[in-house]
N, C-alpha and C. Protein backbone atom coordinates (compact mmCIF):
# COMPACT_ATOMS: atom_id res chain seq x y z
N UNK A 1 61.44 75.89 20.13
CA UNK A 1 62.81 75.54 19.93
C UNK A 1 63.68 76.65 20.51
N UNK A 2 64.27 76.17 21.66
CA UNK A 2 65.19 77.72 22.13
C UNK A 2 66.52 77.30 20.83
N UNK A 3 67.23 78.82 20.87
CA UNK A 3 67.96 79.70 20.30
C UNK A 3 69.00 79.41 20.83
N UNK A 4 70.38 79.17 20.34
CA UNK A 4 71.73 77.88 20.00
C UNK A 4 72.32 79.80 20.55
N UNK A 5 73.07 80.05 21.49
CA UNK A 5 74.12 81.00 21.50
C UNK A 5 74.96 81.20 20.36
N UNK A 6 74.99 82.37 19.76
CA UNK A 6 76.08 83.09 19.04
C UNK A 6 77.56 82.07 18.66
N UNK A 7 78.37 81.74 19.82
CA UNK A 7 79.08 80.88 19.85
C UNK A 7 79.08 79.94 19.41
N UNK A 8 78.33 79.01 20.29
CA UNK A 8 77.91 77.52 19.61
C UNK A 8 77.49 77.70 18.23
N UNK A 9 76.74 78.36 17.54
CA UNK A 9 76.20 78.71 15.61
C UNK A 9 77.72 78.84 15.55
N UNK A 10 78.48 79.60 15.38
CA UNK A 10 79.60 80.06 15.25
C UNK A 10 80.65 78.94 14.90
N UNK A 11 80.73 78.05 15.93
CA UNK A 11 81.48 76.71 16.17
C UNK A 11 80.95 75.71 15.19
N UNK A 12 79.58 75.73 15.02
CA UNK A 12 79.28 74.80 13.97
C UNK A 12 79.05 75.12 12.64
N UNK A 13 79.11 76.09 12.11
CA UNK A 13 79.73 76.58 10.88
C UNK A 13 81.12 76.20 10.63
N UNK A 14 81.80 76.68 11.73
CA UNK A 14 83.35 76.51 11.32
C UNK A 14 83.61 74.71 11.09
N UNK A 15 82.99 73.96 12.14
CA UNK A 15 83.12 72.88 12.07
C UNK A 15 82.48 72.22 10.49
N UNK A 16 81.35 72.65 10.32
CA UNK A 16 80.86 72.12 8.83
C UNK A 16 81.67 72.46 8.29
N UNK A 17 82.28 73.89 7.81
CA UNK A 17 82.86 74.19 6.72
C UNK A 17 84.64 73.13 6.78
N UNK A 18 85.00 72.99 7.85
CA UNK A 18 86.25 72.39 7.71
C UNK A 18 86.01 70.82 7.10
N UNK A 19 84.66 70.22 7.74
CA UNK A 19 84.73 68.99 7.27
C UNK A 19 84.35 69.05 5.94
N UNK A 20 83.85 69.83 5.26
CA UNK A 20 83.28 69.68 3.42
C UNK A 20 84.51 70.43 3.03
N UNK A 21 85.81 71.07 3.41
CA UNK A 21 86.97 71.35 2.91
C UNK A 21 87.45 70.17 2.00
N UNK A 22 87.61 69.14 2.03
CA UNK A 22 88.16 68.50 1.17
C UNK A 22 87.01 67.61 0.13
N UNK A 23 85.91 68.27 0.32
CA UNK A 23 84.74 67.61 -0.50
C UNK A 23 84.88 68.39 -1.66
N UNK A 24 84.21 67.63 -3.14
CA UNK A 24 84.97 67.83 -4.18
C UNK A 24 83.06 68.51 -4.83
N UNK A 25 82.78 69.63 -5.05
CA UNK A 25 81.73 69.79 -5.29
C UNK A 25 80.85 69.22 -6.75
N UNK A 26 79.88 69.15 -6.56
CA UNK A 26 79.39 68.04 -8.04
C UNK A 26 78.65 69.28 -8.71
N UNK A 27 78.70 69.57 -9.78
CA UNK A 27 77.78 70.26 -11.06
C UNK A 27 77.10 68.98 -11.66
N UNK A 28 75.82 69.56 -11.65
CA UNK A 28 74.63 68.58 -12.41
C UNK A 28 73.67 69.39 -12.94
N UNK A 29 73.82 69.36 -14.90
CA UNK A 29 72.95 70.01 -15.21
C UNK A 29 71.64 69.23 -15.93
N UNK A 30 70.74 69.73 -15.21
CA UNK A 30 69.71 68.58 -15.69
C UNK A 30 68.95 69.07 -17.20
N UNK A 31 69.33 70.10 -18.37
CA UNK A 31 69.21 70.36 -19.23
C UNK A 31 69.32 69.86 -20.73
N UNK A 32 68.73 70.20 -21.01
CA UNK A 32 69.63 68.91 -22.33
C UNK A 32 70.76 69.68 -22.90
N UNK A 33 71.66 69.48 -23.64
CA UNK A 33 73.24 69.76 -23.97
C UNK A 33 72.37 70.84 -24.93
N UNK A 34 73.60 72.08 -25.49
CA UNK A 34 73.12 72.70 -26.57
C UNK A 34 73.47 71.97 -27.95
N UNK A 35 73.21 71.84 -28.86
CA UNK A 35 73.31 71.44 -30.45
C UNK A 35 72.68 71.99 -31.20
N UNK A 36 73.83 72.84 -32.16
CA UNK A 36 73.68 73.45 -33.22
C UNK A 36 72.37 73.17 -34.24
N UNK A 37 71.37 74.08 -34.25
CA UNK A 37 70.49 73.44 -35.17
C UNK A 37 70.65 74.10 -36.64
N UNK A 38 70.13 72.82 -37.74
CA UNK A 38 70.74 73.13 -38.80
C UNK A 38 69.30 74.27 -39.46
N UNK A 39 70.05 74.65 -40.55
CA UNK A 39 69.12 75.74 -40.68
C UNK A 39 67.97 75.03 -42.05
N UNK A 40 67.21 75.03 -42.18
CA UNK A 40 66.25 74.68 -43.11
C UNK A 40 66.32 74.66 -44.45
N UNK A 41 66.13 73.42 -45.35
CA UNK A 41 66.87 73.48 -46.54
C UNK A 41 66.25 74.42 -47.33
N UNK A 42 67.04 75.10 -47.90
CA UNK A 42 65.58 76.05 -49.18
C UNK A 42 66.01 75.35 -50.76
N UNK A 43 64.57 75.05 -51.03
CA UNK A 43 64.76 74.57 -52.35
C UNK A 43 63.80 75.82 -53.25
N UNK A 44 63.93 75.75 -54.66
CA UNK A 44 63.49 76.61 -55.23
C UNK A 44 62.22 76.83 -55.66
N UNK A 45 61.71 78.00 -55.86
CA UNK A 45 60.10 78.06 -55.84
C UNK A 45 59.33 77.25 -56.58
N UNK A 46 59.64 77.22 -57.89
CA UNK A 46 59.35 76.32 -59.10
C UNK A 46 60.47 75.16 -59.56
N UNK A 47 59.94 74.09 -59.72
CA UNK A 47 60.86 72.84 -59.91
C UNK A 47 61.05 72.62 -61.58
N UNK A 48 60.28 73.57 -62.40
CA UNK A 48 60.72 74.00 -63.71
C UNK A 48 61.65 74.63 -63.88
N UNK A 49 62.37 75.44 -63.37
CA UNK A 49 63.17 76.31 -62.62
C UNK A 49 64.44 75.51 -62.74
N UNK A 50 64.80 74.35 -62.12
CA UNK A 50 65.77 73.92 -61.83
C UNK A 50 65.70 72.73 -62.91
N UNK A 51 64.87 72.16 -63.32
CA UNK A 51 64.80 70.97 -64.31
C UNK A 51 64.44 69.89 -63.60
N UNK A 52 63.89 69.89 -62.71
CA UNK A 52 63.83 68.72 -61.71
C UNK A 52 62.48 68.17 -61.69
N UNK A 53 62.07 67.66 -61.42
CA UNK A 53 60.59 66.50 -61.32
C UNK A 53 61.08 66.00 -59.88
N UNK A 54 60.31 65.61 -59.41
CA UNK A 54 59.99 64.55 -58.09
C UNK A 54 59.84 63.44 -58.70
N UNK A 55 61.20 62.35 -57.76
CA UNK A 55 62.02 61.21 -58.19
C UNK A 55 60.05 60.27 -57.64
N UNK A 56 59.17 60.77 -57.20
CA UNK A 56 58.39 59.24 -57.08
C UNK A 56 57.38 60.10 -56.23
N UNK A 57 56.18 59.57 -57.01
CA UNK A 57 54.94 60.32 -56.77
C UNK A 57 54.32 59.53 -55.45
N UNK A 58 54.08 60.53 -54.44
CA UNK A 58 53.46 60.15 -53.68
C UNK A 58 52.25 59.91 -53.03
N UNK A 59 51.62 59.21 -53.02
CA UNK A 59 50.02 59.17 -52.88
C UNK A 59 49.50 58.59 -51.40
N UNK A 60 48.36 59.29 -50.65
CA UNK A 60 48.03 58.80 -49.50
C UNK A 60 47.54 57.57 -49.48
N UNK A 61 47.65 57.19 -48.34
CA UNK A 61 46.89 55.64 -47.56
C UNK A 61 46.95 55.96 -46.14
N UNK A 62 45.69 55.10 -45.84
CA UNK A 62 45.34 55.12 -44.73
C UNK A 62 45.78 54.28 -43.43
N UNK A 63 46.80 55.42 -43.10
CA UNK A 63 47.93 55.03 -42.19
C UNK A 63 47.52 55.67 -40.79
N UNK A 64 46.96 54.85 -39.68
CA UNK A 64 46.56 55.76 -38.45
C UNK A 64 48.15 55.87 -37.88
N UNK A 65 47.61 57.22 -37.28
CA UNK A 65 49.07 57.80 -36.55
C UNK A 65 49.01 58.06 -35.11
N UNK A 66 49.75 57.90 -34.39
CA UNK A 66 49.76 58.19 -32.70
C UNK A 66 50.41 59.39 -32.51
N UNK A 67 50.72 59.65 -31.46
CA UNK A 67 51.39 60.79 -30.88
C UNK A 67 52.52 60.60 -31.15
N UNK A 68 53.57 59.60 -31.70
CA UNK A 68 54.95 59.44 -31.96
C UNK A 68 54.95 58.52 -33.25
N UNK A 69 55.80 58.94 -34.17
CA UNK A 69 55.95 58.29 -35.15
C UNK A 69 56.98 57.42 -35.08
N UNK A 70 56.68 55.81 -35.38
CA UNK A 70 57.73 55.33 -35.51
C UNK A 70 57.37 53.80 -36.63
N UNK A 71 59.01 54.08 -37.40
CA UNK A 71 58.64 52.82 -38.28
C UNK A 71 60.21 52.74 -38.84
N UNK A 72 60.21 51.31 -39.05
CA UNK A 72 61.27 50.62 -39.39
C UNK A 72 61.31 49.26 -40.57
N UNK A 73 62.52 49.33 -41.43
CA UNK A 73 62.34 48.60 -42.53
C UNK A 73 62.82 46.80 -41.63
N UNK A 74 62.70 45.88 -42.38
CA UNK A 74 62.94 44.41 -41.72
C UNK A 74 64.41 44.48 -42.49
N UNK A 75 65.49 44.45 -41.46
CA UNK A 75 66.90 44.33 -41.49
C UNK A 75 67.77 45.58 -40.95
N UNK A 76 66.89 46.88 -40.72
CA UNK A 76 67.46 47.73 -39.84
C UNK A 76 67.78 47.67 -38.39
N UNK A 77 69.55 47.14 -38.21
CA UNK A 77 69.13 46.66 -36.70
C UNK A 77 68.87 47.28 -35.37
N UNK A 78 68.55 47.14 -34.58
CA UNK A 78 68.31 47.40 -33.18
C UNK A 78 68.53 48.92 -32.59
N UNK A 79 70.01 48.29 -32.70
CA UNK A 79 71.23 49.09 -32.29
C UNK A 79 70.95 50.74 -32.67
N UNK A 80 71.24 50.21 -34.60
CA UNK A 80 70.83 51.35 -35.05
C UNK A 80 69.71 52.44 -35.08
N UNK A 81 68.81 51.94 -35.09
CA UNK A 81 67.63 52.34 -34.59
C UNK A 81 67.62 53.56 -33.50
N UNK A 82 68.08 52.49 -32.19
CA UNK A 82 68.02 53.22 -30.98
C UNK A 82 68.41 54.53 -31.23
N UNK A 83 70.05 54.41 -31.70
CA UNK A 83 71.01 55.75 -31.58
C UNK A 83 70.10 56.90 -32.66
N UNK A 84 69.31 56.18 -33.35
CA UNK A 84 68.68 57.02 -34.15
C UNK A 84 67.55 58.32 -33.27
N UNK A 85 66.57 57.25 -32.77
CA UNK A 85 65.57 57.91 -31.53
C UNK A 85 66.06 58.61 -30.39
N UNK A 86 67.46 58.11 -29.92
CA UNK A 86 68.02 59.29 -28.99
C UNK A 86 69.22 60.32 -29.75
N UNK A 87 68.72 60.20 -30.87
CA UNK A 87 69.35 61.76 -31.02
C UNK A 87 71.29 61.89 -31.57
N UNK A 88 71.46 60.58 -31.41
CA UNK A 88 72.93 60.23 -31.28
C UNK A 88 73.47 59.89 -32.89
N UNK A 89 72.69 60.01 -33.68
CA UNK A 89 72.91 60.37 -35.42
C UNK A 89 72.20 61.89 -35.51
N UNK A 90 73.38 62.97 -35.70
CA UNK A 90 72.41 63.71 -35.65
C UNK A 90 72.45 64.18 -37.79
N UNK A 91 71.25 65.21 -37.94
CA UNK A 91 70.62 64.95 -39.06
C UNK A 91 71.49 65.93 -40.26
N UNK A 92 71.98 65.67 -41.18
CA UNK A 92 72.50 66.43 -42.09
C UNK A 92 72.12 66.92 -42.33
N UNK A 93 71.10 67.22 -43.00
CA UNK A 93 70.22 68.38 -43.33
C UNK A 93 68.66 68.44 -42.87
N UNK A 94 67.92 69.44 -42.94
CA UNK A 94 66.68 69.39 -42.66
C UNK A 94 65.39 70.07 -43.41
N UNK A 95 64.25 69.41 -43.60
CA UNK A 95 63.58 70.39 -44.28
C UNK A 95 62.21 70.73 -43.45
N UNK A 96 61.28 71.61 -43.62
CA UNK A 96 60.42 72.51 -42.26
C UNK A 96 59.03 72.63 -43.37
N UNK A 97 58.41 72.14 -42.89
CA UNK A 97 56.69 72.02 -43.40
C UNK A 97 55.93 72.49 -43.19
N UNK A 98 56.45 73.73 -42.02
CA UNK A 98 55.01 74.13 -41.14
C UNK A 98 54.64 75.66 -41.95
N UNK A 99 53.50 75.57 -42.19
CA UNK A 99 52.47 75.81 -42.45
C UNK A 99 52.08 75.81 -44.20
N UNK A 100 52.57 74.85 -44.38
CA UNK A 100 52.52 73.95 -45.75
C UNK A 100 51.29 73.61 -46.27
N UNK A 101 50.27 73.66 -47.15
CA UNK A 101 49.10 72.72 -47.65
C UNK A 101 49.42 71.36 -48.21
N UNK A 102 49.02 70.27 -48.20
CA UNK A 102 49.47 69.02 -48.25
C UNK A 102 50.15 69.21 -49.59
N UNK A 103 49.28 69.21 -50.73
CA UNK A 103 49.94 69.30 -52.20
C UNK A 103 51.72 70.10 -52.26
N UNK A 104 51.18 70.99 -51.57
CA UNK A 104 53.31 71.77 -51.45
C UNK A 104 54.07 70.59 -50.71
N UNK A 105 53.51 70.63 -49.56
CA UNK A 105 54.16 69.93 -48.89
C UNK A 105 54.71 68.29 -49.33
N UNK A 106 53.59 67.79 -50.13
CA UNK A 106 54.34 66.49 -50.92
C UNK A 106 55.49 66.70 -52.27
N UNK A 107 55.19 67.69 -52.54
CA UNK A 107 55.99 67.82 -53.82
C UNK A 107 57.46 68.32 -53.10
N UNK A 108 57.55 68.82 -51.90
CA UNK A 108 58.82 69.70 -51.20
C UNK A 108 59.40 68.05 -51.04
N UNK A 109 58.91 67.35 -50.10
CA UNK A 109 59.12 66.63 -49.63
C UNK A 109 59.85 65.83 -50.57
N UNK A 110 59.05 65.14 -51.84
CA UNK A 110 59.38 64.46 -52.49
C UNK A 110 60.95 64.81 -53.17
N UNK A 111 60.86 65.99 -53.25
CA UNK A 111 62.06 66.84 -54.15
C UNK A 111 63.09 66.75 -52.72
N UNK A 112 62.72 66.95 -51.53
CA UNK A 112 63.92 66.61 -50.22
C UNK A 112 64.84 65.32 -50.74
N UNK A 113 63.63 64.58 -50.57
CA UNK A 113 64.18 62.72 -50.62
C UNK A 113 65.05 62.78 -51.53
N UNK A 114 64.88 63.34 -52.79
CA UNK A 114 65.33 62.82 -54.33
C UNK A 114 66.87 63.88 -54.00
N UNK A 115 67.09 64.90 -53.37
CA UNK A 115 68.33 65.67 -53.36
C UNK A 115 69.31 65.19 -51.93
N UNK A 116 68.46 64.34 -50.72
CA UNK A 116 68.80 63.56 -50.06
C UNK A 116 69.72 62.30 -50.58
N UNK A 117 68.87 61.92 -51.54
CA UNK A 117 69.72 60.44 -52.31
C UNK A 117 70.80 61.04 -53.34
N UNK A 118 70.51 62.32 -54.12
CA UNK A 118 71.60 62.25 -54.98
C UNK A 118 72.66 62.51 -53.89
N UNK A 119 72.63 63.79 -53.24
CA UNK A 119 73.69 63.56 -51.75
C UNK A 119 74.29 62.60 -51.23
N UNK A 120 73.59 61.47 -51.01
CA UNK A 120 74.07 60.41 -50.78
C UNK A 120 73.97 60.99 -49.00
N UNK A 121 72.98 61.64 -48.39
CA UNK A 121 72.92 61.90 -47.37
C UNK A 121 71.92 60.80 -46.76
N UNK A 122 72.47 60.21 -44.87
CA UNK A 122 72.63 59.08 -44.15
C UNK A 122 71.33 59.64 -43.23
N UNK A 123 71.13 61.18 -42.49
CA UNK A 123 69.69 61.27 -41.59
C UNK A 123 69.69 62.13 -42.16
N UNK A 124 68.21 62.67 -42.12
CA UNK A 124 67.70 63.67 -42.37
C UNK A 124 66.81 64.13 -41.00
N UNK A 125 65.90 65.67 -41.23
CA UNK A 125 64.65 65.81 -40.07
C UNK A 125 63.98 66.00 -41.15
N UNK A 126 62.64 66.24 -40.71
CA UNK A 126 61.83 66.90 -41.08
C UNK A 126 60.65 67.14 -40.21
N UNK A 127 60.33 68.41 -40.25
CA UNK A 127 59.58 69.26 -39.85
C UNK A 127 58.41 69.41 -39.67
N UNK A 128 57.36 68.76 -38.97
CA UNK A 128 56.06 68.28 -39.94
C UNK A 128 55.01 69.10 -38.81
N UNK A 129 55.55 69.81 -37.67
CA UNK A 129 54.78 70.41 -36.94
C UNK A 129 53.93 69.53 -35.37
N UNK A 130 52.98 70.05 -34.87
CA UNK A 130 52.13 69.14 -34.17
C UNK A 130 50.42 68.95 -34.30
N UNK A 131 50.19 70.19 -35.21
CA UNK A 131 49.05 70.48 -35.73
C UNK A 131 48.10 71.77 -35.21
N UNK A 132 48.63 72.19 -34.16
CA UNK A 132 48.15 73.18 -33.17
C UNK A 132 47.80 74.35 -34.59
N UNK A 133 48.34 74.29 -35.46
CA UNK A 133 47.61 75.73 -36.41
C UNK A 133 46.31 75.13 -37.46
N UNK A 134 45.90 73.75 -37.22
CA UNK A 134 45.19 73.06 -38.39
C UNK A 134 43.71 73.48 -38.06
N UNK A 135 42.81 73.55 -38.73
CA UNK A 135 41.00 74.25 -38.35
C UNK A 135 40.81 73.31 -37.34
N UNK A 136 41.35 71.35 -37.61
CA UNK A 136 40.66 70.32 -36.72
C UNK A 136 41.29 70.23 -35.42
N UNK A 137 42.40 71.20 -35.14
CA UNK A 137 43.51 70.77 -34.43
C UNK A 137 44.30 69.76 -34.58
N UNK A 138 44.09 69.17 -35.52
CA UNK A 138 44.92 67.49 -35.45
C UNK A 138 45.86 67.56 -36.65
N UNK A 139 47.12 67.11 -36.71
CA UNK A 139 48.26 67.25 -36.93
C UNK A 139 48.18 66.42 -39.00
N UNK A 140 47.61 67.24 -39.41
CA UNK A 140 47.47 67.12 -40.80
C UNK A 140 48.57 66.48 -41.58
N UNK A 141 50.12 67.20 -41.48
CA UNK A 141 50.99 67.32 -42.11
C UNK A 141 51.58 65.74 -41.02
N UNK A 142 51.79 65.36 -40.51
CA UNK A 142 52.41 64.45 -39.49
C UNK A 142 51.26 62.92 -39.89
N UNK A 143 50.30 63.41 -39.83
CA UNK A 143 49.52 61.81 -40.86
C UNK A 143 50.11 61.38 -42.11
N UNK A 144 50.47 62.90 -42.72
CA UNK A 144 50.89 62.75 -44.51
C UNK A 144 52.24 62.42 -44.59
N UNK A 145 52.94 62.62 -43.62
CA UNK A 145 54.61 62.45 -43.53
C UNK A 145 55.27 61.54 -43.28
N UNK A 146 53.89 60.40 -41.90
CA UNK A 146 54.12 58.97 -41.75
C UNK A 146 53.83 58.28 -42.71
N UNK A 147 52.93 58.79 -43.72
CA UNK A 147 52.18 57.53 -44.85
C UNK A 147 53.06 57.64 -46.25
N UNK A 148 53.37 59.00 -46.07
CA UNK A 148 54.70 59.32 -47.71
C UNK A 148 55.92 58.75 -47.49
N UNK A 149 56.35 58.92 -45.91
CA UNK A 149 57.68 58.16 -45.29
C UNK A 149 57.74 56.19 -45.83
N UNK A 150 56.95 55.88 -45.71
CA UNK A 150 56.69 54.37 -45.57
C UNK A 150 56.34 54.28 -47.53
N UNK A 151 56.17 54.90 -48.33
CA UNK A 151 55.91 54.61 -49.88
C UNK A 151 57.48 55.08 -50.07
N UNK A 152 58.80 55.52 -49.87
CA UNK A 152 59.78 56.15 -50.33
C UNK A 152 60.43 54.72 -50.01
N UNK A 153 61.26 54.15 -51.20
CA UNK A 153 62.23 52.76 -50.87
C UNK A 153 63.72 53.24 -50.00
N UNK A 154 64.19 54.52 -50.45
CA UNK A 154 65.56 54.94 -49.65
C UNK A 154 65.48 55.00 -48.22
N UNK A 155 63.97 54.61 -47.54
CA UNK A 155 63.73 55.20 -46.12
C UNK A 155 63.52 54.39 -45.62
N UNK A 156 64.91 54.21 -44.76
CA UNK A 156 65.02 52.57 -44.24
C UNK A 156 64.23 52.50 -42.40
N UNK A 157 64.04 53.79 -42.18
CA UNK A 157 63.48 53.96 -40.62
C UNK A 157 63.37 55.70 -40.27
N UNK A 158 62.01 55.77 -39.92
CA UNK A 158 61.63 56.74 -38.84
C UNK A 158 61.24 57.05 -37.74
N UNK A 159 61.66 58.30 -37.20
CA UNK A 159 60.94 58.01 -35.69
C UNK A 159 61.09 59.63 -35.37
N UNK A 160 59.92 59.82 -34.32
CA UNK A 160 59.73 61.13 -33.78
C UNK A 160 61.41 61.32 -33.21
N UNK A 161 61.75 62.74 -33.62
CA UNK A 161 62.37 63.65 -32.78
C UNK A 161 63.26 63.67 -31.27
N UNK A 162 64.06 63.38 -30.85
CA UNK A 162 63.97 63.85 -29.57
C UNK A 162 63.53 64.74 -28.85
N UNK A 163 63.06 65.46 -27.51
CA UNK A 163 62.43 66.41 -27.42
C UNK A 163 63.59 68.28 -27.60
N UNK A 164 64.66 67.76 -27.36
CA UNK A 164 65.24 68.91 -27.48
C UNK A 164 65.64 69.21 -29.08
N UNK A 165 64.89 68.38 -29.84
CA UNK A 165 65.59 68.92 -30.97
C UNK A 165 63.75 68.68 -32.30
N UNK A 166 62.83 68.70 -31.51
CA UNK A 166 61.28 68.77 -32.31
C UNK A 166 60.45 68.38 -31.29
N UNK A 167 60.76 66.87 -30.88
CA UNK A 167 59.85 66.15 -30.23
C UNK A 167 59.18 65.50 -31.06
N UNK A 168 57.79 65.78 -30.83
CA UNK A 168 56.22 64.84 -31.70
C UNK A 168 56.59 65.52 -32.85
N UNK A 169 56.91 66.96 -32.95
CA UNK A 169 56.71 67.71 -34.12
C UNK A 169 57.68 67.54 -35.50
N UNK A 170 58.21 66.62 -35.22
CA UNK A 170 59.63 66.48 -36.34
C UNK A 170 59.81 64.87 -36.11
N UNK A 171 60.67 64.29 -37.36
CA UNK A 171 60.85 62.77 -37.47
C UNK A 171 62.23 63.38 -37.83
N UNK A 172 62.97 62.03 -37.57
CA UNK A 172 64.59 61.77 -38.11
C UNK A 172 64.48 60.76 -38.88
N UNK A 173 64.87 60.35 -40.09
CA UNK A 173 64.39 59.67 -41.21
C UNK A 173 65.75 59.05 -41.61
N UNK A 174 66.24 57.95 -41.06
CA UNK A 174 67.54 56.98 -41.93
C UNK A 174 67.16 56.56 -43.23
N UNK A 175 67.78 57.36 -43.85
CA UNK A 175 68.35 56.65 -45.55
C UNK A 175 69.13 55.79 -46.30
N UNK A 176 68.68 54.83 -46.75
CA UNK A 176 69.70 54.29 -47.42
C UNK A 176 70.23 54.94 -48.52
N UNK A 177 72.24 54.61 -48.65
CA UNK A 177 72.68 55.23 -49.82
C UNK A 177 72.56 54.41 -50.67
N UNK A 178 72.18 53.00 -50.85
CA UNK A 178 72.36 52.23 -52.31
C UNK A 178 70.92 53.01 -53.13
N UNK A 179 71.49 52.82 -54.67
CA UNK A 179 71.07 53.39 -55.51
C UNK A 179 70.05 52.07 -55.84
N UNK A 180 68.59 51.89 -55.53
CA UNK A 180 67.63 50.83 -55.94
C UNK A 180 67.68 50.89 -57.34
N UNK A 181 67.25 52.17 -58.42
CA UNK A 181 67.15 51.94 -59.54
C UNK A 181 68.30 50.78 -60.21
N UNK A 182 69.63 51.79 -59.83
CA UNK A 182 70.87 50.78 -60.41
C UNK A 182 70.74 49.69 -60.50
N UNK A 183 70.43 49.06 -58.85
CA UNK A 183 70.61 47.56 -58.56
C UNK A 183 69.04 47.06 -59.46
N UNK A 184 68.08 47.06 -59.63
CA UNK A 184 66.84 47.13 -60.53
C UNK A 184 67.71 46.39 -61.93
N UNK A 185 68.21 47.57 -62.26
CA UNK A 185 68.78 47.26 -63.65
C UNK A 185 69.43 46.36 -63.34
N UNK A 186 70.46 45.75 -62.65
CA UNK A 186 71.69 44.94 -62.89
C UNK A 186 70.74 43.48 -62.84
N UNK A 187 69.40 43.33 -62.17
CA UNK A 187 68.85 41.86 -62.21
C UNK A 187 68.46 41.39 -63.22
């Protein structure tokens, strides 16, 4: 390839640069946005302590789990849903499981839900890890979180995380605010 004279390079710089003079330059960040993450609920060491019991005992079943959690009650619509999985409800409070033994971890949990509902709080996260610290490697706390999620009546839909804000490792959990016991009684 011969070599363009000094001049001619010269001329076609000036010429590019005059024609992108009135071009309007584009910023594109392909990152995900920043959002404030909330800080982790702390509840108290002993639940004697506070007077509290766990509103509803939770017990396993054999719930196989995939790489993404997702589940939904029949009348949660569509719509809602979606905005849920991309991130677009984001979560009032949050509570963090990792490196929890199941027994803590159900009783935390359970005591979340029950201060979730007196709140009258709409999403929640929770924290359930991916399993990378477990002896089997496989995601211990995230089997127990899909199968306790689905026994709780206030938990009208879950679903993995977006990735900028857990991913696999965290669920966003829609709550209902009606009070079931109440309505119970009024039938």
């Amino acid at each position: 390839m011969a070599k363009k004279p000094f001049d001619q390079e010269e001329d076609e710089i000036t010429l590019f640069r005059e024609a992108m003079d009135q071009a309007a330059r584009l910023h594109h960040d392909k990152t995900e946005p920043f959002r404030r993450r909330l800080r982790p609920f702390p509840l108290p060491p002993n639940p004697a302590a506070t007077g509290e019991t766990p509103e509803q005992e939770l017990i396993d079943l054999p719930i196989e789990t995939g790489d993404e959690l997702e589940f939904r009650r029949p009348g949660v619509q569509n719509r809602l849903f979606q905005e849920l999985r991309r991130g677009h409800l984001p979560p009032e409070e949050m509570l963090d499981l990792h490196g929890l033994r199941v027994a803590e971890a159900r009783n935390l949990l359970a005591r979340f839900l029950g201060h979730a509902h007196r709140h009258r709080l709409r999403v929640i996260q929770i924290v359930h890890g991916k399993g990378y610290g477990s002896e089997s490697r496989q995601p211990v706390l995230k089997q127990k979180v899909n199968q306790w999620l689905r026994q709780h009546d206030q938990v009208l839909a879950f679903c993995s995380a977006p990735r900028f804000d857990g991913g696999t490792g965290a669920v966003y959990v829609l709550l209902s605010r009606k009070n079931r016991t109440h309505e119970r009684r009024l039938r």
